[in-house]
N, C-alpha and C. Protein backbone atom coordinates (compact mmCIF):
# COMPACT_ATOMS: atom_id res chain seq x y z
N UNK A 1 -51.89 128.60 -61.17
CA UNK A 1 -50.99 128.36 -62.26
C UNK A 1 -50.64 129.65 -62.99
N UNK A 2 -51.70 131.02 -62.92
CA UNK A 2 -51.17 132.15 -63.85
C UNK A 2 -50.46 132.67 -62.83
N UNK A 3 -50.46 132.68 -61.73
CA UNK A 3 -49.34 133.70 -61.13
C UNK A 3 -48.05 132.99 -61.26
N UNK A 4 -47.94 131.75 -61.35
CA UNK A 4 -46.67 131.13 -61.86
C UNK A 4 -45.92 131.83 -62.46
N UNK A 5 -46.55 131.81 -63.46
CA UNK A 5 -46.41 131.77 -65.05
C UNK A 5 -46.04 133.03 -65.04
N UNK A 6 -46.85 134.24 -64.40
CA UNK A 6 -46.82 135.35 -64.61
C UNK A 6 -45.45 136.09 -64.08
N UNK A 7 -45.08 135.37 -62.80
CA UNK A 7 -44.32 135.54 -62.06
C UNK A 7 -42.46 135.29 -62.95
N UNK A 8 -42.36 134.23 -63.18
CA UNK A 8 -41.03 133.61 -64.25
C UNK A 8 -41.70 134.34 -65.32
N UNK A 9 -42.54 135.13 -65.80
CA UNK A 9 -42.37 136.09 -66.95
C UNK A 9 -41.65 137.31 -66.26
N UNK A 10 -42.52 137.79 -65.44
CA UNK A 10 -41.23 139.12 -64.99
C UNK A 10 -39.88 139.06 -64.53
N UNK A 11 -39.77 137.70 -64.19
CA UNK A 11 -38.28 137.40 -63.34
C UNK A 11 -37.46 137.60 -64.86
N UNK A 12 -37.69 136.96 -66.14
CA UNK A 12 -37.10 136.65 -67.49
C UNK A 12 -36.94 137.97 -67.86
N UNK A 13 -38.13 138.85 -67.96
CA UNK A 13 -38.14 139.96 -68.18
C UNK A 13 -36.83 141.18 -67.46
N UNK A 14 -36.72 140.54 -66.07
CA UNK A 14 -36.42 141.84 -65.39
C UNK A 14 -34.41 141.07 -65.52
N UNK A 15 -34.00 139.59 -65.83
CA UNK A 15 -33.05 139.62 -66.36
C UNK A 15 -32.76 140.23 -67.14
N UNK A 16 -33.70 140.03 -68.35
CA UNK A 16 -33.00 140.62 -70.02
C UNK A 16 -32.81 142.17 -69.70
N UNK A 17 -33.27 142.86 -68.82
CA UNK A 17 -33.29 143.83 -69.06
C UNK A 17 -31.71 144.25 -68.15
N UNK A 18 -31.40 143.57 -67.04
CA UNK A 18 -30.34 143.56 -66.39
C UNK A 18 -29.51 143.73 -67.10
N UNK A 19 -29.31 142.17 -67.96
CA UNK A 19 -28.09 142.24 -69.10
C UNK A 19 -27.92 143.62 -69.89
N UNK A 20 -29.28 144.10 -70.06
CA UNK A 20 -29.27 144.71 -71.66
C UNK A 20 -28.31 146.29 -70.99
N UNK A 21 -28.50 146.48 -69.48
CA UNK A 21 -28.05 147.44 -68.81
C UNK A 21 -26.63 147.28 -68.44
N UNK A 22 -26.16 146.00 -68.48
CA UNK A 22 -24.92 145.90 -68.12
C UNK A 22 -23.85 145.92 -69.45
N UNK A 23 -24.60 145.60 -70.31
CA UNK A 23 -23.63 145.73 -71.59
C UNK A 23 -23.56 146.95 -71.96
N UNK A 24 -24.41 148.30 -71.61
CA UNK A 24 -24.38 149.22 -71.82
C UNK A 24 -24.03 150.36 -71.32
N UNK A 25 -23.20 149.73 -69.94
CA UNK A 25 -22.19 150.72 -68.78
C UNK A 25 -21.46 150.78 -69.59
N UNK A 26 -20.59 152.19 -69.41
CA UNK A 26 -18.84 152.89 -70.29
C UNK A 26 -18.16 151.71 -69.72
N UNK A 27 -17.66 151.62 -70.42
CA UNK A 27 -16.06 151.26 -70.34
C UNK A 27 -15.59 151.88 -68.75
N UNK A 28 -14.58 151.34 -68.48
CA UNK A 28 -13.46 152.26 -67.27
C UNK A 28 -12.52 152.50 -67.70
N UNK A 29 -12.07 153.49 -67.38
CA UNK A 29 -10.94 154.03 -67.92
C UNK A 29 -9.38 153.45 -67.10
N UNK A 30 -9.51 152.96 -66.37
CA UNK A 30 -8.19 152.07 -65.77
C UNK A 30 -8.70 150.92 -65.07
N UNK A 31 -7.68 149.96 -65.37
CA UNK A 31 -8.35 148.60 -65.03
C UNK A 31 -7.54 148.45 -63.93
N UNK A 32 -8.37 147.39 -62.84
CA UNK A 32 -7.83 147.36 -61.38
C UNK A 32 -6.57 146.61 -61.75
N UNK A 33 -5.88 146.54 -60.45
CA UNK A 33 -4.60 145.86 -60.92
C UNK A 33 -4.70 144.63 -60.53
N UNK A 34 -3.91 143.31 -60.81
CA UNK A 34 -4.26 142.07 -60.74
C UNK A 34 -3.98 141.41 -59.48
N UNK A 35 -3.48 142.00 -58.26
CA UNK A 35 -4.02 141.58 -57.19
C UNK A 35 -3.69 142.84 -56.25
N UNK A 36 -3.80 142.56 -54.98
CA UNK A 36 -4.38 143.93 -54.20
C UNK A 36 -3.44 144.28 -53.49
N UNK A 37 -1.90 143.63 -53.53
CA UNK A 37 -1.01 143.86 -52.79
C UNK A 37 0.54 144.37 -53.52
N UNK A 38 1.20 145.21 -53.01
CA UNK A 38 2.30 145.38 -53.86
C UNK A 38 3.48 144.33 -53.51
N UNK A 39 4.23 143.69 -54.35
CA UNK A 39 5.54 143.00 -53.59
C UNK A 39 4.94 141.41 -53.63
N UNK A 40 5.40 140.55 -53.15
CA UNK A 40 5.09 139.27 -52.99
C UNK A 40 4.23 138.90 -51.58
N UNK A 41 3.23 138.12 -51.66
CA UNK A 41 2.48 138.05 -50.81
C UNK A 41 1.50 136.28 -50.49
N UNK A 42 0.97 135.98 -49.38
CA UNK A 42 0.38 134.56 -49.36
C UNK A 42 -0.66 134.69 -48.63
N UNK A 43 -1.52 134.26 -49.06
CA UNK A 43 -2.89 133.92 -47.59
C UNK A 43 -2.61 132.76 -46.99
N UNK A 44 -2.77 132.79 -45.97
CA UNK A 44 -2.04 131.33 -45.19
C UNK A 44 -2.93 130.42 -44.25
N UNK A 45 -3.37 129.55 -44.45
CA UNK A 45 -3.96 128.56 -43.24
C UNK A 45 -3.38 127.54 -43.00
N UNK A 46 -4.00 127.07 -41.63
CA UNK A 46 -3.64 126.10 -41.26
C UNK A 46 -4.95 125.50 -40.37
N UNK A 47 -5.06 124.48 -40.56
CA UNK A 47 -6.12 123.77 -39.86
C UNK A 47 -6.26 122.17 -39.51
N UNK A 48 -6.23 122.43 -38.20
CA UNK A 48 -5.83 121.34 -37.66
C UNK A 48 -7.15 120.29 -37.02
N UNK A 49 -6.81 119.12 -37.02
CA UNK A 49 -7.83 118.23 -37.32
C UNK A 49 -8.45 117.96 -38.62
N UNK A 50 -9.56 116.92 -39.12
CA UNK A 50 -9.80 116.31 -39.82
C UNK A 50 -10.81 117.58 -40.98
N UNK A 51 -11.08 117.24 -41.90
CA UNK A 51 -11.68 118.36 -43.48
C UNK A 51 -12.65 118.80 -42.13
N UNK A 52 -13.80 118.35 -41.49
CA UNK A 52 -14.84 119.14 -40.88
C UNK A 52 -14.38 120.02 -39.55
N UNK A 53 -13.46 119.55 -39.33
CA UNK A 53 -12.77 120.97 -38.16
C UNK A 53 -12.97 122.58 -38.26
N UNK A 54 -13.00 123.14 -36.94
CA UNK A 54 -13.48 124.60 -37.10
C UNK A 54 -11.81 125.16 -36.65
N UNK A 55 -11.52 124.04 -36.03
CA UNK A 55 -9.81 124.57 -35.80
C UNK A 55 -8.82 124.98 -36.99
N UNK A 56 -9.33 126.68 -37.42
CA UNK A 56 -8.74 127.30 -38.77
C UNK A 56 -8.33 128.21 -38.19
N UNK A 57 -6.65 128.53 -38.59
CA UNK A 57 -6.61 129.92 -38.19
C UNK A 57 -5.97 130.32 -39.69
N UNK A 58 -5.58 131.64 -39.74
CA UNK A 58 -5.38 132.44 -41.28
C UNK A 58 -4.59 133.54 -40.99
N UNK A 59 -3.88 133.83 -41.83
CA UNK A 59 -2.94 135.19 -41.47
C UNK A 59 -1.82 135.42 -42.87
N UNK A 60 -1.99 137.14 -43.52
CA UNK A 60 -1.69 137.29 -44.64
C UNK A 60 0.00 137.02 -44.45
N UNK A 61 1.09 136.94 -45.27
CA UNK A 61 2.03 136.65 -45.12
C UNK A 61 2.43 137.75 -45.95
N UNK A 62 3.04 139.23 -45.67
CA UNK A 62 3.85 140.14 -46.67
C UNK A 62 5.22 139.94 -46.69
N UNK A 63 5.77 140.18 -47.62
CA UNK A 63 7.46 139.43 -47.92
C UNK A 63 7.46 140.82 -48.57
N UNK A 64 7.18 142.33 -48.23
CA UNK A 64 8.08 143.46 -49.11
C UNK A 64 7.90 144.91 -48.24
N UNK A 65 7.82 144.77 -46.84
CA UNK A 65 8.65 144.13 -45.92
C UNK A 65 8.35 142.89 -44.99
N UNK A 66 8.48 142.06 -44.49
CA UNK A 66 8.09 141.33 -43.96
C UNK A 66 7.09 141.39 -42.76
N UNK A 67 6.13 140.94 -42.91
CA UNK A 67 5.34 140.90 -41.75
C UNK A 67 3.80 140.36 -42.11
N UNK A 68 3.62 139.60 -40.68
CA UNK A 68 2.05 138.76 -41.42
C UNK A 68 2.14 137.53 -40.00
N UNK A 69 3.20 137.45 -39.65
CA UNK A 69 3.24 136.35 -38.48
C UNK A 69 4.85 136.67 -37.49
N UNK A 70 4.91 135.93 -36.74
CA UNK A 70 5.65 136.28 -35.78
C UNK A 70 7.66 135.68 -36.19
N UNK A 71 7.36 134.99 -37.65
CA UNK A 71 8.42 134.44 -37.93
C UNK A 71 8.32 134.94 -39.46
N UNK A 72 7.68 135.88 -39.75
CA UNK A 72 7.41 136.72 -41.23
C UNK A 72 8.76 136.61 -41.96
N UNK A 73 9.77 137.39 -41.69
CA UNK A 73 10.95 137.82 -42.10
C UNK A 73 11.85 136.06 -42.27
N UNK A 74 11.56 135.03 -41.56
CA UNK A 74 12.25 133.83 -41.71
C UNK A 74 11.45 133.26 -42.72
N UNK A 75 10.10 133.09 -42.54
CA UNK A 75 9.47 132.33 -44.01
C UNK A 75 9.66 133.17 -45.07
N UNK A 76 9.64 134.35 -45.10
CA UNK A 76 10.48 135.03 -46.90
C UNK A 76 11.50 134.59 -46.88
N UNK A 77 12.41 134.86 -46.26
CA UNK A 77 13.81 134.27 -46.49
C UNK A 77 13.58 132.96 -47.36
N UNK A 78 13.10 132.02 -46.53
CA UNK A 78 12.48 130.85 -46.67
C UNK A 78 12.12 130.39 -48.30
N UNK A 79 11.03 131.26 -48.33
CA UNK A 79 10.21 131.41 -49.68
C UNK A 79 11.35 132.15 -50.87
N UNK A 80 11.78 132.60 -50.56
CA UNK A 80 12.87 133.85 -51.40
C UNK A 80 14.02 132.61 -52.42
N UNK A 81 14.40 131.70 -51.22
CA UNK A 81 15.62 130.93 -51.73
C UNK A 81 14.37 129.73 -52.37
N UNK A 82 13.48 129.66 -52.38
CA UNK A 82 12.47 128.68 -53.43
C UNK A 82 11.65 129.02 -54.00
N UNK A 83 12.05 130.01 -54.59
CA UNK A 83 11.13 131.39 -55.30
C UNK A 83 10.01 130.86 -55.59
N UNK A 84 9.27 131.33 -53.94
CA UNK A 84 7.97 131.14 -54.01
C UNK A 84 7.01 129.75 -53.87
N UNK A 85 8.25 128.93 -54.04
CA UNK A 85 7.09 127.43 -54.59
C UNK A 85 7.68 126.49 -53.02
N UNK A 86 6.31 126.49 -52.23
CA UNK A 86 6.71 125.97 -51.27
C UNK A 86 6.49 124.50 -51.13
N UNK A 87 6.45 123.71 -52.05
CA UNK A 87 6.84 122.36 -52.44
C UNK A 87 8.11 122.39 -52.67
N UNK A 88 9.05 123.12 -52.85
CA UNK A 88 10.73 123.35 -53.01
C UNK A 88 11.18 123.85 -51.65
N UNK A 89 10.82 123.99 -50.86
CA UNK A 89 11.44 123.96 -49.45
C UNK A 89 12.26 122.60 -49.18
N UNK A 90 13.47 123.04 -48.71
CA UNK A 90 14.62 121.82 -48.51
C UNK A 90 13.70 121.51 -46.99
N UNK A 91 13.07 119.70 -47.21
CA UNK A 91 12.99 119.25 -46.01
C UNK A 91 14.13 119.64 -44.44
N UNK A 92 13.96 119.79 -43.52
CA UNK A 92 14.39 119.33 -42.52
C UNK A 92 14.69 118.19 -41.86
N UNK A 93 15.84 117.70 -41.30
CA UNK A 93 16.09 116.53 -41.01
C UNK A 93 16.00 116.73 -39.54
N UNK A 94 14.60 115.98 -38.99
CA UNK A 94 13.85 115.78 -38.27
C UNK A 94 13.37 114.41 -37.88
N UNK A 95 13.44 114.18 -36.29
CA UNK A 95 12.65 112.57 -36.55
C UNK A 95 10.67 113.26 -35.57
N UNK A 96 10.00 112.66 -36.66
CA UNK A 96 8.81 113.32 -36.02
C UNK A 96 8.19 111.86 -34.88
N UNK A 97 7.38 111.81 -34.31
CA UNK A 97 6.44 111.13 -34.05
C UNK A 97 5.73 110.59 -34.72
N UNK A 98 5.06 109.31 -34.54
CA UNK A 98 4.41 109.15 -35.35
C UNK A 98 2.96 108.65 -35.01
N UNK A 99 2.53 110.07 -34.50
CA UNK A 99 0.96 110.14 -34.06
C UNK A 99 0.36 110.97 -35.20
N UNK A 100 -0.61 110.34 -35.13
CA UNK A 100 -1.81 110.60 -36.34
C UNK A 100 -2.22 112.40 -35.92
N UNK A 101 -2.43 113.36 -35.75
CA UNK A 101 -3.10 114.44 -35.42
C UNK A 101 -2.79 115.22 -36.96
N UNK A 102 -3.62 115.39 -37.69
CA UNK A 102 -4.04 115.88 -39.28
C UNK A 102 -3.84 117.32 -39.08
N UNK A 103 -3.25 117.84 -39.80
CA UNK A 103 -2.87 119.55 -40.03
C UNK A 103 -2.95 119.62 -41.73
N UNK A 104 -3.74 120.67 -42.09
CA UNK A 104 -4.32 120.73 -43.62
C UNK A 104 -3.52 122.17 -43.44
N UNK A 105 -2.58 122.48 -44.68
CA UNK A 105 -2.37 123.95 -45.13
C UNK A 105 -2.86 124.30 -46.32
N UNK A 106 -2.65 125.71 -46.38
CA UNK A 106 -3.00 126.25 -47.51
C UNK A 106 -2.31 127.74 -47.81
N UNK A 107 -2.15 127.60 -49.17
CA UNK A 107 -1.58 128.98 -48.97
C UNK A 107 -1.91 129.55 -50.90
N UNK A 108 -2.44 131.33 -51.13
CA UNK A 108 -2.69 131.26 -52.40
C UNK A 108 -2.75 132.96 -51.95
N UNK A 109 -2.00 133.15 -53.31
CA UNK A 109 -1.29 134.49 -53.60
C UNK A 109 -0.36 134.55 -54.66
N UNK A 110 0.46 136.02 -55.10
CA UNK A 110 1.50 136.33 -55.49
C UNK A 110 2.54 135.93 -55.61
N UNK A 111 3.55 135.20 -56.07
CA UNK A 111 4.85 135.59 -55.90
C UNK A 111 5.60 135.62 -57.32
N UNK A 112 6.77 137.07 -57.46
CA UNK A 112 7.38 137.41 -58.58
C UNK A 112 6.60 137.42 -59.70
N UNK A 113 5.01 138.11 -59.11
CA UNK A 113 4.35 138.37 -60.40
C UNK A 113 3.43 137.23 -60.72
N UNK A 114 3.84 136.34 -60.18
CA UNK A 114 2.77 134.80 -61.01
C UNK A 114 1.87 134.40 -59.74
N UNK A 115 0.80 133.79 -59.74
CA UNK A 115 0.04 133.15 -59.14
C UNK A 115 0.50 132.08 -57.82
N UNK A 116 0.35 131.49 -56.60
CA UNK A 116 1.02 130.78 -56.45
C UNK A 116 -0.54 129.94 -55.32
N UNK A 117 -0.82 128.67 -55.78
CA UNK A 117 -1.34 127.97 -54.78
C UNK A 117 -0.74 126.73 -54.52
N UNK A 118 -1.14 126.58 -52.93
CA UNK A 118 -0.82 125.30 -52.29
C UNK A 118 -1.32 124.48 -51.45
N UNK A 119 -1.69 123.07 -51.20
CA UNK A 119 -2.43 123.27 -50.16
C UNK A 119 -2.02 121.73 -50.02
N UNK A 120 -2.13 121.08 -48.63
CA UNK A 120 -1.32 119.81 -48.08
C UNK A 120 -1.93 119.50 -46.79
N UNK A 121 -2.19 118.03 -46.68
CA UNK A 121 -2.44 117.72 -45.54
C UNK A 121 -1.53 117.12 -45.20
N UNK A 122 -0.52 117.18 -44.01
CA UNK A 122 0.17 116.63 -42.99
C UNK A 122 -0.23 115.67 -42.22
N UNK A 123 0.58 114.19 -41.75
CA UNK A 123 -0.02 113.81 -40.67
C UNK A 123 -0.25 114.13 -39.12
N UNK A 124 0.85 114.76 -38.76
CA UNK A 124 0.56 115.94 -37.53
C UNK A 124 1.52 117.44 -37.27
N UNK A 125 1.56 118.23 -36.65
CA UNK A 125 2.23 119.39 -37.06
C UNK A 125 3.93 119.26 -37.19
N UNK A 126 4.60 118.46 -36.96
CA UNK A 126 5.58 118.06 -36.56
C UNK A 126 6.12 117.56 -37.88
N UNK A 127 5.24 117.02 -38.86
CA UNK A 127 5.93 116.55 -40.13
C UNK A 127 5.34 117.67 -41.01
N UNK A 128 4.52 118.96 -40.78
CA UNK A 128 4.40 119.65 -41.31
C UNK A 128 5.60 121.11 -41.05
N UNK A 129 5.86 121.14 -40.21
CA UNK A 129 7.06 122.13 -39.90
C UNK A 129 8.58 121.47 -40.53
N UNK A 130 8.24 120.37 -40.82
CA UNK A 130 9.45 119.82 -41.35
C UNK A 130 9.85 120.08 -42.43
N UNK A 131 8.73 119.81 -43.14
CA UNK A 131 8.23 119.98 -44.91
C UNK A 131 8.36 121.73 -45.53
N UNK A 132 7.66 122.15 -44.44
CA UNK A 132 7.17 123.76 -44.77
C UNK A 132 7.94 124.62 -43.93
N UNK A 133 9.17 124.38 -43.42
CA UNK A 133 9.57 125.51 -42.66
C UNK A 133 9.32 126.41 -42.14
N UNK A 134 9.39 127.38 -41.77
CA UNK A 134 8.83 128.91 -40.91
C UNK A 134 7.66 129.12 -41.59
N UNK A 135 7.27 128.99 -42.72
CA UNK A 135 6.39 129.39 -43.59
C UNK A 135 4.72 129.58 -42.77
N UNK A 136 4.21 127.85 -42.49
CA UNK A 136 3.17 128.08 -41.70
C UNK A 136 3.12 127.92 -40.28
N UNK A 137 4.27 128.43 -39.71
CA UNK A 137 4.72 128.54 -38.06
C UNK A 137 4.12 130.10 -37.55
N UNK A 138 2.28 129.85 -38.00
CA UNK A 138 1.57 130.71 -37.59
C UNK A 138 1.59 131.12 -36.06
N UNK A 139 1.64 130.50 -34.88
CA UNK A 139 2.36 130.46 -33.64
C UNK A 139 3.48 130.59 -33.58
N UNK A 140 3.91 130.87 -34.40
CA UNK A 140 5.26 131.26 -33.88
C UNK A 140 6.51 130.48 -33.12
């Protein structure tokens, strides 16, 4: 029972003293900038099959100049005329199938300065290319 005891005394101890060291670093003299990319930008997935699937793929999306996937320059365009908010993509008039195969996107980044997340499950890729245009046409 004393090495317990003794033990969560130094752990308490060797916090307070953490804190007492971290409040007492300088200042920095320039603060990082608020995200890591210049221009408008998206992290992009797509993952196909059901929430426990390993079938994920990912790929950054740059829009200043375009490039990040093999249809880069068409999803800015894309994104450009729905500044940014890819719930404002003009559907496609498409007739899909109507087989069940689950495609989850996601996408979270930049655009024009503001924050932008998204994320959607589809019922198979076919009503997701409809919805989302070039955007997550990670294949190309």
């Amino acid at each position: 029972m004393t090495i317990s005891t003794t033990a969560k005394a130094v752990r308490g101890g060797l916090l307070t003293a953490a804190l007492l060291l971290a409040g007492a670093a300088p200042a920095q003299a320039t603060a990082a900038p608020p995200y890591p990319f210049a221009g408008d930008y998206l992290y992009l997935t797509v993952t196909k099959g059901d929430a426990r699937s390993s079938d994920t793929r990912g790929t950054l999306l740059l829009c200043d100049p375009p490039q990040g996937h093999t249809l880069a320059a068409r999803a800015c365009a894309e994104l450009a005329a729905a500044d940014g908010d890819i719930a404002a993509l003009p559907p496609k008039d498409v007739f899909c199938p109507m087989v069940y195969a689950p495609v989850s996107v996601h996408a979270r980044g930049m655009w024009d300065g503001r924050q932008v997340e998204y994320a959607q499950t589809f019922p198979n890729g076919c009503a997701m290319s409809a919805r989302t245009g070039s955007v997550f046409a990670l294949d190309g």
